[in-house]
C-alpha atoms as a PDB file:
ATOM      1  CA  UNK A   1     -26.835 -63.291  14.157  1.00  0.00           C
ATOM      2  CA  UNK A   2     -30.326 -62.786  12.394  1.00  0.00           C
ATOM      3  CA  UNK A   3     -32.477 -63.772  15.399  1.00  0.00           C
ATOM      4  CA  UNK A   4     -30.680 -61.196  17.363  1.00  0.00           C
ATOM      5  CA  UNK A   5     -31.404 -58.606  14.586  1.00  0.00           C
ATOM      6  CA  UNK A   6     -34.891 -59.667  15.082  1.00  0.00           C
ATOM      7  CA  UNK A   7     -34.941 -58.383  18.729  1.00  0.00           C
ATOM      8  CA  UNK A   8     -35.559 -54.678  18.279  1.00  0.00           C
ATOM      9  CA  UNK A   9     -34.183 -54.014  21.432  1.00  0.00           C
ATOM     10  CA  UNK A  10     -30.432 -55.473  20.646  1.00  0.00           C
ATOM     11  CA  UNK A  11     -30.574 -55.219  17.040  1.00  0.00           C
ATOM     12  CA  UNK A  12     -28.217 -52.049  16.102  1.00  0.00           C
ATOM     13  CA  UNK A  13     -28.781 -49.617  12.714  1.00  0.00           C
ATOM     14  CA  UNK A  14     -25.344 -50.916  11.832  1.00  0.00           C
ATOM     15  CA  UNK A  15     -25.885 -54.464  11.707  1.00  0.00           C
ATOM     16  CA  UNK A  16     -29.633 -54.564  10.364  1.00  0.00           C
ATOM     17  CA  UNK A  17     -27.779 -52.258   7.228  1.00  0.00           C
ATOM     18  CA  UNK A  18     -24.927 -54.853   7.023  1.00  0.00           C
ATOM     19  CA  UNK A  19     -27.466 -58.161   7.155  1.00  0.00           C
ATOM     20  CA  UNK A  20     -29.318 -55.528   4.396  1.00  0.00           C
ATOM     21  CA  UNK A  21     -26.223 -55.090   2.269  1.00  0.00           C
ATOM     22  CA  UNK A  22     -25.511 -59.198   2.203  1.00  0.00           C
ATOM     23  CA  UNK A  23     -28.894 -60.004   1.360  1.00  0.00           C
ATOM     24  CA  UNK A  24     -28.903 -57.562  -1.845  1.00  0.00           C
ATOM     25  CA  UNK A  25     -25.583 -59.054  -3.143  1.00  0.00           C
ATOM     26  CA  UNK A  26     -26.613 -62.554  -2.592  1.00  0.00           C
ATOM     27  CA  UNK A  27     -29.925 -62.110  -3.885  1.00  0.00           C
ATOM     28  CA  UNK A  28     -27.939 -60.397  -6.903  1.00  0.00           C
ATOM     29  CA  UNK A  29     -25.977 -63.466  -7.079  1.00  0.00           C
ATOM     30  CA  UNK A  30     -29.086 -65.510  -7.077  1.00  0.00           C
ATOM     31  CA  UNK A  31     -30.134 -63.868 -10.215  1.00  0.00           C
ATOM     32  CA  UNK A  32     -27.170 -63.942 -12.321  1.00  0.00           C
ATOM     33  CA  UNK A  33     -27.141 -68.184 -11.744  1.00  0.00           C
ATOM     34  CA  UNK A  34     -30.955 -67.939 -12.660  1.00  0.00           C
ATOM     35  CA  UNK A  35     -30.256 -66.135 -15.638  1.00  0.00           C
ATOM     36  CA  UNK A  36     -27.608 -68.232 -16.624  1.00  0.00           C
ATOM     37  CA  UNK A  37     -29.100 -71.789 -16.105  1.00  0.00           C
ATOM     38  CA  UNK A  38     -31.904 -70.046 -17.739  1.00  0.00           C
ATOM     39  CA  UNK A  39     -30.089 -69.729 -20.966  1.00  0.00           C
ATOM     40  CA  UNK A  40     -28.713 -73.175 -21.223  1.00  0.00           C
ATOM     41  CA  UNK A  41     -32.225 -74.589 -20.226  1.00  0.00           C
ATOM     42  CA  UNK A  42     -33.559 -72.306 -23.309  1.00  0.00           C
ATOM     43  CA  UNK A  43     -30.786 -73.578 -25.646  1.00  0.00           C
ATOM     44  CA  UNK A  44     -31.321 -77.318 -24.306  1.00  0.00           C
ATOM     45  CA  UNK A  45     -34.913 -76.692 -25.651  1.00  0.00           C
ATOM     46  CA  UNK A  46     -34.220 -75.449 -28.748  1.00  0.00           C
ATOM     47  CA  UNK A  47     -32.330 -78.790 -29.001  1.00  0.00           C
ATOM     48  CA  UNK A  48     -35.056 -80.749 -27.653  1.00  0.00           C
ATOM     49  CA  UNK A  49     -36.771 -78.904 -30.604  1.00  0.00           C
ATOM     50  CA  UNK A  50     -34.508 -79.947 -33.238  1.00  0.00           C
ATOM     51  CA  UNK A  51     -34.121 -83.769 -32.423  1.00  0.00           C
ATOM     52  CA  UNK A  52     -38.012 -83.958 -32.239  1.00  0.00           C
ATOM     53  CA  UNK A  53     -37.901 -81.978 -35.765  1.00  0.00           C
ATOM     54  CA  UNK A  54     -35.373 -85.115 -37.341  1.00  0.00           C
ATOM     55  CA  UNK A  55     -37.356 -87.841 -35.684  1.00  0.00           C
ATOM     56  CA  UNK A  56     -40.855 -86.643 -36.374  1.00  0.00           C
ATOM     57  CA  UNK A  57     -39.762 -86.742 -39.908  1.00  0.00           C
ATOM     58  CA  UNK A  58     -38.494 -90.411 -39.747  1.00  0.00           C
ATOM     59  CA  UNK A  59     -40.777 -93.427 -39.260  1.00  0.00           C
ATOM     60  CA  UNK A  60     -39.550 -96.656 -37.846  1.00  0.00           C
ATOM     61  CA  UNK A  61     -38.840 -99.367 -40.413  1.00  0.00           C
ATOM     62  CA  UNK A  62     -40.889-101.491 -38.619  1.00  0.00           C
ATOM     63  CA  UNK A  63     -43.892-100.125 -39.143  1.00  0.00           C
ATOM     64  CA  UNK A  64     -45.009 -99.459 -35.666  1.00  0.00           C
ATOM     65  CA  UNK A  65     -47.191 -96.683 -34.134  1.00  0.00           C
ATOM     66  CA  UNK A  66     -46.911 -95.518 -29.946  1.00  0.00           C
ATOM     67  CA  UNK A  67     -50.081 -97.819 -29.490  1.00  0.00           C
ATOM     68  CA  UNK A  68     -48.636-101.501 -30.900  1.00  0.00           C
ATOM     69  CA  UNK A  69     -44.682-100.266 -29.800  1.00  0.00           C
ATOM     70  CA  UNK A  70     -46.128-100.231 -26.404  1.00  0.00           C
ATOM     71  CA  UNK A  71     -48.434-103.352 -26.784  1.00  0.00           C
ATOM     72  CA  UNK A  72     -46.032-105.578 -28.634  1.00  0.00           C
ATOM     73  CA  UNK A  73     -43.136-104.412 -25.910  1.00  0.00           C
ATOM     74  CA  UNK A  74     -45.287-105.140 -23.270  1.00  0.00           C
ATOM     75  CA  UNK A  75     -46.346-108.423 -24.691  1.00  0.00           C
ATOM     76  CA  UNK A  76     -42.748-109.474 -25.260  1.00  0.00           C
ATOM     77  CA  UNK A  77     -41.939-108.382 -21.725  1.00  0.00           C
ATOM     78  CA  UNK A  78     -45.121-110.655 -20.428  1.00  0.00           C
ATOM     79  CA  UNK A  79     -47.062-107.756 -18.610  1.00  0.00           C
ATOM     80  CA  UNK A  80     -49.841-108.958 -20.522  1.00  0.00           C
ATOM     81  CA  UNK A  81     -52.023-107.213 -17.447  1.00  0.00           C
ATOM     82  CA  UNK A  82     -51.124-103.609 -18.644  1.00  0.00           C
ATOM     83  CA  UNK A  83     -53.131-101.898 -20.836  1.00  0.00           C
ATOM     84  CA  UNK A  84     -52.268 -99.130 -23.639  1.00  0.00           C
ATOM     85  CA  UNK A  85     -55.196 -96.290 -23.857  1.00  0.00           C
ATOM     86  CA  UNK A  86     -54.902 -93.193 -25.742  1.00  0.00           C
ATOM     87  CA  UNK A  87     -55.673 -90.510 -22.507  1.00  0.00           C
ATOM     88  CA  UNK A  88     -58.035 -88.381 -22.597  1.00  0.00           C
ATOM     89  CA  UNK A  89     -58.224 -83.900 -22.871  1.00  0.00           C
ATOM     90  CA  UNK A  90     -57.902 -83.433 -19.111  1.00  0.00           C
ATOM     91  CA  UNK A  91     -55.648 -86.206 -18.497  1.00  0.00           C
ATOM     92  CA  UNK A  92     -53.009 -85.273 -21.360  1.00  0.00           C
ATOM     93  CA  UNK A  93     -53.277 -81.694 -20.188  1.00  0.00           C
ATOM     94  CA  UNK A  94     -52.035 -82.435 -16.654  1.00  0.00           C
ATOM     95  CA  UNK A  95     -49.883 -85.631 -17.018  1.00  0.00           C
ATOM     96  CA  UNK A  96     -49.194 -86.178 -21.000  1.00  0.00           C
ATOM     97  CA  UNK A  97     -48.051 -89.465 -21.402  1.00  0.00           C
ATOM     98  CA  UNK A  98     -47.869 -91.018 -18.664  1.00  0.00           C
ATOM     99  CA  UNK A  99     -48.022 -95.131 -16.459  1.00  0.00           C
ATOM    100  CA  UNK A 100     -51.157 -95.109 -13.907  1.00  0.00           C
ATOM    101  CA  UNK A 101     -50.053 -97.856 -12.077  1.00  0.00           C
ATOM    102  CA  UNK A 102     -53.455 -98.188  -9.910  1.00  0.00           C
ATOM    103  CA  UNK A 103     -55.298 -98.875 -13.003  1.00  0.00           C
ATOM    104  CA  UNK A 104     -52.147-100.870 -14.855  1.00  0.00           C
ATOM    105  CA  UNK A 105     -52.487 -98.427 -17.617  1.00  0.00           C
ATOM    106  CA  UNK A 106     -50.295 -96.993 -19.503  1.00  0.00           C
ATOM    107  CA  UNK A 107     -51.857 -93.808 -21.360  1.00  0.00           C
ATOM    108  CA  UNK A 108     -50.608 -91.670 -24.514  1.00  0.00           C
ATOM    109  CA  UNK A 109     -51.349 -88.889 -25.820  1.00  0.00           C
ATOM    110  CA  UNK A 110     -53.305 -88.790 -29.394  1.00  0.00           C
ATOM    111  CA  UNK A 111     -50.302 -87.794 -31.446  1.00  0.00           C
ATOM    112  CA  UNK A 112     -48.244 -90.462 -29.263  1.00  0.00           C
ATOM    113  CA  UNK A 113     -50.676 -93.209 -29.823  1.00  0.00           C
ATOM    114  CA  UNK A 114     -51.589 -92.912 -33.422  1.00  0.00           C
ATOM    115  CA  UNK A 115     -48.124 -91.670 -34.445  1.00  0.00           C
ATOM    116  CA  UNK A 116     -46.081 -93.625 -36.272  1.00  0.00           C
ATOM    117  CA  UNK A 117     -43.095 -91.839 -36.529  1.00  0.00           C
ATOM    118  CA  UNK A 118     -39.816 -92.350 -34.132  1.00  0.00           C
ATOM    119  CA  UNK A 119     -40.736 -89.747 -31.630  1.00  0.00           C
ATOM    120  CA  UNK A 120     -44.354 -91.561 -30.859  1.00  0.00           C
ATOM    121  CA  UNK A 121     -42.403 -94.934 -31.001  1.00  0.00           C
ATOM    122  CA  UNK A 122     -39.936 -93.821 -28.465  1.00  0.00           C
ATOM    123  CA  UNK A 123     -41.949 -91.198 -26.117  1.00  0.00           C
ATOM    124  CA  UNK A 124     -44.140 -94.664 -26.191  1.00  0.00           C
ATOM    125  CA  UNK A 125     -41.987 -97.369 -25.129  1.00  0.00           C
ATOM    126  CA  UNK A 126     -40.082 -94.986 -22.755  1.00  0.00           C
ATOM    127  CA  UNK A 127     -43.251 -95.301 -20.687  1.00  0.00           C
ATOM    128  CA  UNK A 128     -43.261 -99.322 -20.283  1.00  0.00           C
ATOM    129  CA  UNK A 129     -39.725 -98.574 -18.773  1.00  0.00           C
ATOM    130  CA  UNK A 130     -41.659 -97.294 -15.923  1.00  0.00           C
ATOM    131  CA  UNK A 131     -44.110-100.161 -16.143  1.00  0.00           C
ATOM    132  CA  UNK A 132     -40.977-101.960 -15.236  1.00  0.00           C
ATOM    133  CA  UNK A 133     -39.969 -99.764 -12.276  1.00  0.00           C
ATOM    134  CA  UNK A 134     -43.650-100.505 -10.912  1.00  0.00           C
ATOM    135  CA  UNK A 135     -43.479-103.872 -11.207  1.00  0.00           C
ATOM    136  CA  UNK A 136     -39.601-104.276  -9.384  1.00  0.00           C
ATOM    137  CA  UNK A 137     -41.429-102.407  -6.663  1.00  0.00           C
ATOM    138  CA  UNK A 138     -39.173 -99.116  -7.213  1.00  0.00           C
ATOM    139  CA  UNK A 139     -39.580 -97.013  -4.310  1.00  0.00           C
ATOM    140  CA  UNK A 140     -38.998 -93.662  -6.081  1.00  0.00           C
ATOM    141  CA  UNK A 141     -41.633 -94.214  -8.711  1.00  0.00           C
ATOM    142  CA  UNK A 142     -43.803 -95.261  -6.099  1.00  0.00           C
ATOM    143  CA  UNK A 143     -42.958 -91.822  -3.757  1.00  0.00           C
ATOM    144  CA  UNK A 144     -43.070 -90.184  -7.169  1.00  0.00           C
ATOM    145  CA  UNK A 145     -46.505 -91.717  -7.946  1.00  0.00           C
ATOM    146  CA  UNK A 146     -48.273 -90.712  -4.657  1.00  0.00           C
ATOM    147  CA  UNK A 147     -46.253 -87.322  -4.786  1.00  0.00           C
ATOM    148  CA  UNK A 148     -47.532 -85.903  -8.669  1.00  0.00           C
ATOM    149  CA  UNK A 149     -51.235 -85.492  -7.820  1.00  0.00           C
ATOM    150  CA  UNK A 150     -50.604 -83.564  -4.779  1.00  0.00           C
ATOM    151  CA  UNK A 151     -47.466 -81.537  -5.898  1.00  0.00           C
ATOM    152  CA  UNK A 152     -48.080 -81.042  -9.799  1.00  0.00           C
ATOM    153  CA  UNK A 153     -49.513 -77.299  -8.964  1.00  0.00           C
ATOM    154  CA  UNK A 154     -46.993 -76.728  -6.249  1.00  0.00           C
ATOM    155  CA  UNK A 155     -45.252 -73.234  -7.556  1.00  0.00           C
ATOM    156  CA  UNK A 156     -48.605 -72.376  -9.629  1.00  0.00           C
ATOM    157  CA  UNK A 157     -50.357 -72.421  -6.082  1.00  0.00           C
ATOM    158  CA  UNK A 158     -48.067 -70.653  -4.189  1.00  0.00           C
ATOM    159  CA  UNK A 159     -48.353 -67.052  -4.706  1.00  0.00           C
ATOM    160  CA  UNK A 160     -52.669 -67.370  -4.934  1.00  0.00           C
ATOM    161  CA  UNK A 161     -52.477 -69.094  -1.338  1.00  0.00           C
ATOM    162  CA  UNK A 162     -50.236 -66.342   0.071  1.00  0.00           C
ATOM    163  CA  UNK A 163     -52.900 -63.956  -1.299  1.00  0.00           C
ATOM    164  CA  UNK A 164     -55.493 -65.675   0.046  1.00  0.00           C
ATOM    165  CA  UNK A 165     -53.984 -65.224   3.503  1.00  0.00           C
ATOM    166  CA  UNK A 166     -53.274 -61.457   2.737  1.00  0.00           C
ATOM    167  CA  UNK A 167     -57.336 -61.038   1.927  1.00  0.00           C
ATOM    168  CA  UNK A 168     -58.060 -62.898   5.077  1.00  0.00           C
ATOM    169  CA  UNK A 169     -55.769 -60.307   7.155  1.00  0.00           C
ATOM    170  CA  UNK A 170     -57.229 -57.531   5.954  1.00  0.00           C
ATOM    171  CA  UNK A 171     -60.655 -58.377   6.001  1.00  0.00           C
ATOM    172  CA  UNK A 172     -59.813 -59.607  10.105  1.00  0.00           C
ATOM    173  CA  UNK A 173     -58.282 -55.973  10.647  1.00  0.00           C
ATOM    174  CA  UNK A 174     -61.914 -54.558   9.187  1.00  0.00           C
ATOM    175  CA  UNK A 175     -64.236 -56.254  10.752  1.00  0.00           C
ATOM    176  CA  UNK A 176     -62.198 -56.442  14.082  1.00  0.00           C
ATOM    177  CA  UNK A 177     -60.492 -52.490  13.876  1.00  0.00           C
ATOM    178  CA  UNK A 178     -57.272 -53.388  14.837  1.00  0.00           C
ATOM    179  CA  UNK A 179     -53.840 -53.588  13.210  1.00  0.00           C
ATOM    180  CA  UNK A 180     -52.783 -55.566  10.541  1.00  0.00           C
ATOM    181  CA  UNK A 181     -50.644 -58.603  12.189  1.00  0.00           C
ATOM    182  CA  UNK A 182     -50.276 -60.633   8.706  1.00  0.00           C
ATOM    183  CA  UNK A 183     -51.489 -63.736  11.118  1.00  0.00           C
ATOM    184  CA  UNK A 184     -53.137 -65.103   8.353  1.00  0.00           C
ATOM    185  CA  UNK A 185     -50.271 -64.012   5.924  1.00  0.00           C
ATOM    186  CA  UNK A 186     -47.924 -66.000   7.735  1.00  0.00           C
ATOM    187  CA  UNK A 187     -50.201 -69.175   8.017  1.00  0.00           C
ATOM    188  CA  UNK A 188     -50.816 -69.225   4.984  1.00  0.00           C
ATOM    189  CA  UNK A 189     -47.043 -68.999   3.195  1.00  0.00           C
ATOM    190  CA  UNK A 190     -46.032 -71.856   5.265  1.00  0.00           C
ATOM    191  CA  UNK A 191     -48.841 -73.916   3.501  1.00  0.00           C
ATOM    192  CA  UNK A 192     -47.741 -72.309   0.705  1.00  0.00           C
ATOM    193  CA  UNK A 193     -43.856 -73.400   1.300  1.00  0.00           C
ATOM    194  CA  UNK A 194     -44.589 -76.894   2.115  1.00  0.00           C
ATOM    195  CA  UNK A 195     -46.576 -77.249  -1.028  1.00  0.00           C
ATOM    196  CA  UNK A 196     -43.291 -75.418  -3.166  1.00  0.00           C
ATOM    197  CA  UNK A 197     -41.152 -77.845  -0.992  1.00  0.00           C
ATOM    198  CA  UNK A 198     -43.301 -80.636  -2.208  1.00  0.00           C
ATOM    199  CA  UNK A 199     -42.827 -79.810  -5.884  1.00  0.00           C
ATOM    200  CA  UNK A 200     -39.345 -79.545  -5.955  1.00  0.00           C
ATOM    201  CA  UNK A 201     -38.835 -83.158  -4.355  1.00  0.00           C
ATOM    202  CA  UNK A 202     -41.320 -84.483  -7.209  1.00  0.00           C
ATOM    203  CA  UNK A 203     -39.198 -82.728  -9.189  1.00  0.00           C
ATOM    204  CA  UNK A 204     -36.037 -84.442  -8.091  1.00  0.00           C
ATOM    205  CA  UNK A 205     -38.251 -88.045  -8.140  1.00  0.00           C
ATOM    206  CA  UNK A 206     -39.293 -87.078 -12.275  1.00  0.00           C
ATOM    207  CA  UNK A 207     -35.267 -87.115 -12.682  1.00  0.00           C
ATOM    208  CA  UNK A 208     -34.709 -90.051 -10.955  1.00  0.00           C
ATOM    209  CA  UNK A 209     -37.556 -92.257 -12.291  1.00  0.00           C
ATOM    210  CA  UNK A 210     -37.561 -90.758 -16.037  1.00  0.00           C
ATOM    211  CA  UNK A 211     -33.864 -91.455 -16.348  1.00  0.00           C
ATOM    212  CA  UNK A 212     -33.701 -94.697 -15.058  1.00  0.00           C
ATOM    213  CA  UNK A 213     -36.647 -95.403 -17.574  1.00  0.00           C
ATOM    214  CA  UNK A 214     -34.819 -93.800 -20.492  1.00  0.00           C
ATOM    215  CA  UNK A 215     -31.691 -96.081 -19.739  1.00  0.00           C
ATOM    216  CA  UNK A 216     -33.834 -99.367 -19.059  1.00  0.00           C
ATOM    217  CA  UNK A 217     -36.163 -98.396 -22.281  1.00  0.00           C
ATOM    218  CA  UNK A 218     -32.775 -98.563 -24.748  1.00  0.00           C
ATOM    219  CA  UNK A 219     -31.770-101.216 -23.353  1.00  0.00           C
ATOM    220  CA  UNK A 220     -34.977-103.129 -23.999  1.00  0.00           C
ATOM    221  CA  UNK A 221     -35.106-102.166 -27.357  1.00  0.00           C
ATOM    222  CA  UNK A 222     -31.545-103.296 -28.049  1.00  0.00           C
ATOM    223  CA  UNK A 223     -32.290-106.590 -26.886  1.00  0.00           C
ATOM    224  CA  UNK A 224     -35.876-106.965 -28.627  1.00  0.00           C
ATOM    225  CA  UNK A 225     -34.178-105.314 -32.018  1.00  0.00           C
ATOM    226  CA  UNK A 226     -37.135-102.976 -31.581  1.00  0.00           C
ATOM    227  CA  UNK A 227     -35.300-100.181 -33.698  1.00  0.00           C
ATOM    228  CA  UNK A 228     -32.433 -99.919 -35.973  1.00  0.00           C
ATOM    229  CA  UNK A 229     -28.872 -98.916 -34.474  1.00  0.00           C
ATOM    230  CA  UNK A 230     -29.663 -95.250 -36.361  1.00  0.00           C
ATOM    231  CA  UNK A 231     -32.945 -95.478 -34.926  1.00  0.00           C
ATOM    232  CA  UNK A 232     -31.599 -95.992 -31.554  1.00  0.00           C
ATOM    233  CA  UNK A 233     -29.460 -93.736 -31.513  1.00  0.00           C
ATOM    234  CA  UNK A 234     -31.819 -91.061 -32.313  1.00  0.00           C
ATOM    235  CA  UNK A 235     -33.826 -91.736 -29.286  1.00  0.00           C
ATOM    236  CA  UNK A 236     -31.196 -91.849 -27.026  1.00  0.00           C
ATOM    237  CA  UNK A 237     -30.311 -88.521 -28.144  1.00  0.00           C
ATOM    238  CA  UNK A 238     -34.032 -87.143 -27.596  1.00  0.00           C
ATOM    239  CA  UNK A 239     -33.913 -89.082 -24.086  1.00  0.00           C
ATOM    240  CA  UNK A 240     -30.304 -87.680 -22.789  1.00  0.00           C
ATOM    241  CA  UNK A 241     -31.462 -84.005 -23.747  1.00  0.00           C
ATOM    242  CA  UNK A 242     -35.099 -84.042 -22.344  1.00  0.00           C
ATOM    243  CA  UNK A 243     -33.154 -85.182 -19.021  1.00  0.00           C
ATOM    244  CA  UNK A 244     -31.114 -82.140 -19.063  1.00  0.00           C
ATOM    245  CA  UNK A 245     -33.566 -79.996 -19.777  1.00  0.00           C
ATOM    246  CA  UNK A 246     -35.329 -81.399 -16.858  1.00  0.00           C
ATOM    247  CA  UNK A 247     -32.204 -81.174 -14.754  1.00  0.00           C
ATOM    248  CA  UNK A 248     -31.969 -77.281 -15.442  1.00  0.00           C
ATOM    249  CA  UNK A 249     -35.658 -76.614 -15.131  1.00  0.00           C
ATOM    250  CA  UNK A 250     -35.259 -77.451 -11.484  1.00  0.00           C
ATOM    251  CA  UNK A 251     -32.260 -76.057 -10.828  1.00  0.00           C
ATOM    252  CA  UNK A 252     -33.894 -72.574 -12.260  1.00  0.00           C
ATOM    253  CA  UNK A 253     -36.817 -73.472  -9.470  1.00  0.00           C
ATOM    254  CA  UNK A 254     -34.366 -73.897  -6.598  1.00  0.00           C
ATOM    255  CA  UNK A 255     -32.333 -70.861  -7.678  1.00  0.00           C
ATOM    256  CA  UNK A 256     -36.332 -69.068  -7.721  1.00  0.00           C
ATOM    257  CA  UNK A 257     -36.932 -70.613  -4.313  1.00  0.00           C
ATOM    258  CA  UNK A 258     -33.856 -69.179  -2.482  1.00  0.00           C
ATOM    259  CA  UNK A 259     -34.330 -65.701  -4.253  1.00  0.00           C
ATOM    260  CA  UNK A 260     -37.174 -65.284  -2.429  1.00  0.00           C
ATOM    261  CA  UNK A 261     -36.987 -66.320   1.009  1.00  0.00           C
ATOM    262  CA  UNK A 262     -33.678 -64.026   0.748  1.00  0.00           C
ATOM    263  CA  UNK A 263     -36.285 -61.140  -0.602  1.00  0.00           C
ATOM    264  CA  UNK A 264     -38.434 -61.963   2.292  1.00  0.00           C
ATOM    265  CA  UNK A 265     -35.434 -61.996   4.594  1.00  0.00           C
ATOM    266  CA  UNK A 266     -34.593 -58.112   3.711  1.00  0.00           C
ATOM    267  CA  UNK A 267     -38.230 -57.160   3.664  1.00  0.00           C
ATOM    268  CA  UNK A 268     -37.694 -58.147   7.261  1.00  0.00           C
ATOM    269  CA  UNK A 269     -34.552 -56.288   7.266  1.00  0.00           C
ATOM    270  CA  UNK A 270     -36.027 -53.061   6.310  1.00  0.00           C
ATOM    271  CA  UNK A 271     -39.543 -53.397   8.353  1.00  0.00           C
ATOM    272  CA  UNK A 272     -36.554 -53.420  11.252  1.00  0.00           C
ATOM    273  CA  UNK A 273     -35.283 -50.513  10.092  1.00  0.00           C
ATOM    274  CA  UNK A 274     -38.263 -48.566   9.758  1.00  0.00           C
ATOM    275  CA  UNK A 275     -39.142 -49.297  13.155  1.00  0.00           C
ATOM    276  CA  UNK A 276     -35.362 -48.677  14.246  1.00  0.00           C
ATOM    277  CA  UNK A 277     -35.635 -44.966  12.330  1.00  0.00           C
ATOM    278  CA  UNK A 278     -38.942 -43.946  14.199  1.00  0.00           C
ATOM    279  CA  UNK A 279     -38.129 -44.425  17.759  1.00  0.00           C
END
């Protein structure tokens, strides 16, 4: 139906106002899931909020910070090739805490490193859990891995390259004197897409990997009596909501993504319809 609408010369008033009508309702439909997987995300952070407040307030009974949790873990787990560094501005700022598995390194963030409460302890040892996935050879991390540095600006970039390409149209149409043709426009939203698309499968990959790490990361501390069953427990509750929270987050992106290519679809719509009116 819609690349016959997109012939001008068989598309009819009626149908490009019908294709018109089902775009606004769906892209109205759209919006009412965003809003509402907005508000659970924003509640699921206000209880990310809380469970950091209780376990920022309650240090481990055995004394450790997010430096020697990681160490002694890794130690224990005979990855005695892995190093613990405390990362630096930049590298906090874009990846927090974080496994580098090129340089074997597992880096944390100053308040993770030298903190010694149970937040720091488990934010740290969560990370050796994807020590482990590197070392099994876990294809997501790895896709994840090669993914983040290219992806991590994905929906930040999106709307400046489209611009870009706008600029570039009109400043073709100037020096050139003809029409505007959005050429460059369209060039440069597909670059645009691919890097959105490219975000939201990292995003799927942070789910995958981060969960399995949470679950492998209480297990190992079980079994190396790491923490105290309270202690645990604690965690696992900072662990199960951070993954939700992550869950919603990129459904609310998806949702975003799907809003707008329907926008762009009834921009198209009415650009037909224009033209349609002025014959």
């Amino acid at each position: 139906m819609l690349v016959n609408l997109l012939d001008g010369s068989e598309a009819s008033t009626e149908g490009l106002w019908g294709l018109g009508i089902v775009l606004v309702v769906a892209i109205c439909v759209v919006s009412i899931l965003i809003a509402v997987v907005s508000v659970v995300a924003f509640v699921l952070r206000i209880k990310i909020f809380f469970n950091y407040w209780v376990t920022n307030r309650q240090k481990t009974e055995g004394g450790y910070n997010g430096c020697t949790a990681a160490t002694t873990l890794l130690q224990n787990l005979g990855y005695s090739d892995i190093q613990v560094k405390k990362a630096g501005f930049f590298r906090a700022l874009f990846f927090s805490n974080h496994y580098n598995p090129n340089k074997k390194t597992v880096y944390l963030r100053a308040s993770t490193y030298y903190g010694n409460h149970l937040t720091a302890v488990g934010l740290a040892l969560q990370k050796v859990g994807l020590v482990i996935q590197d070392k099994r050879n876990s294809a997501a991390f790895k896709a994840r891995w090669r993914l983040q540095k290219f992806a991590i600006f994905g929906p930040i970039v999106f709307i400046p390259i489209v611009l870009v390409g706008v600029i570039m149209d009109f400043v073709a149409c100037s020096m050139s004197g003809t029409d505007f043709t959005g050429m460059y426009m369209l060039i440069m939203s597909v670059i645009g897409f691919v890097y959105f698309i490219a975000s939201f499968i990292l995003s799927f990959l942070v789910i995958k990997v981060e969960g399995k790490a949470n679950q492998e990361t209480l297990e190992i501390i079980k079994e190396y009596d790491f923490l105290t069953p309270y202690e645990q427990e604690l965690v696992a509750k900072v662990f199960s909501t951070y993954r939700a929270a992550y869950i919603c987050d990129f459904l609310v992106n998806i949702l975003e993504l799907i809003r707008f290519i329907l926008k762009i679809m009834l921009n198209v719509v009415a650009l037909m319809l224009k033209n349609n009116n002025g014959k």
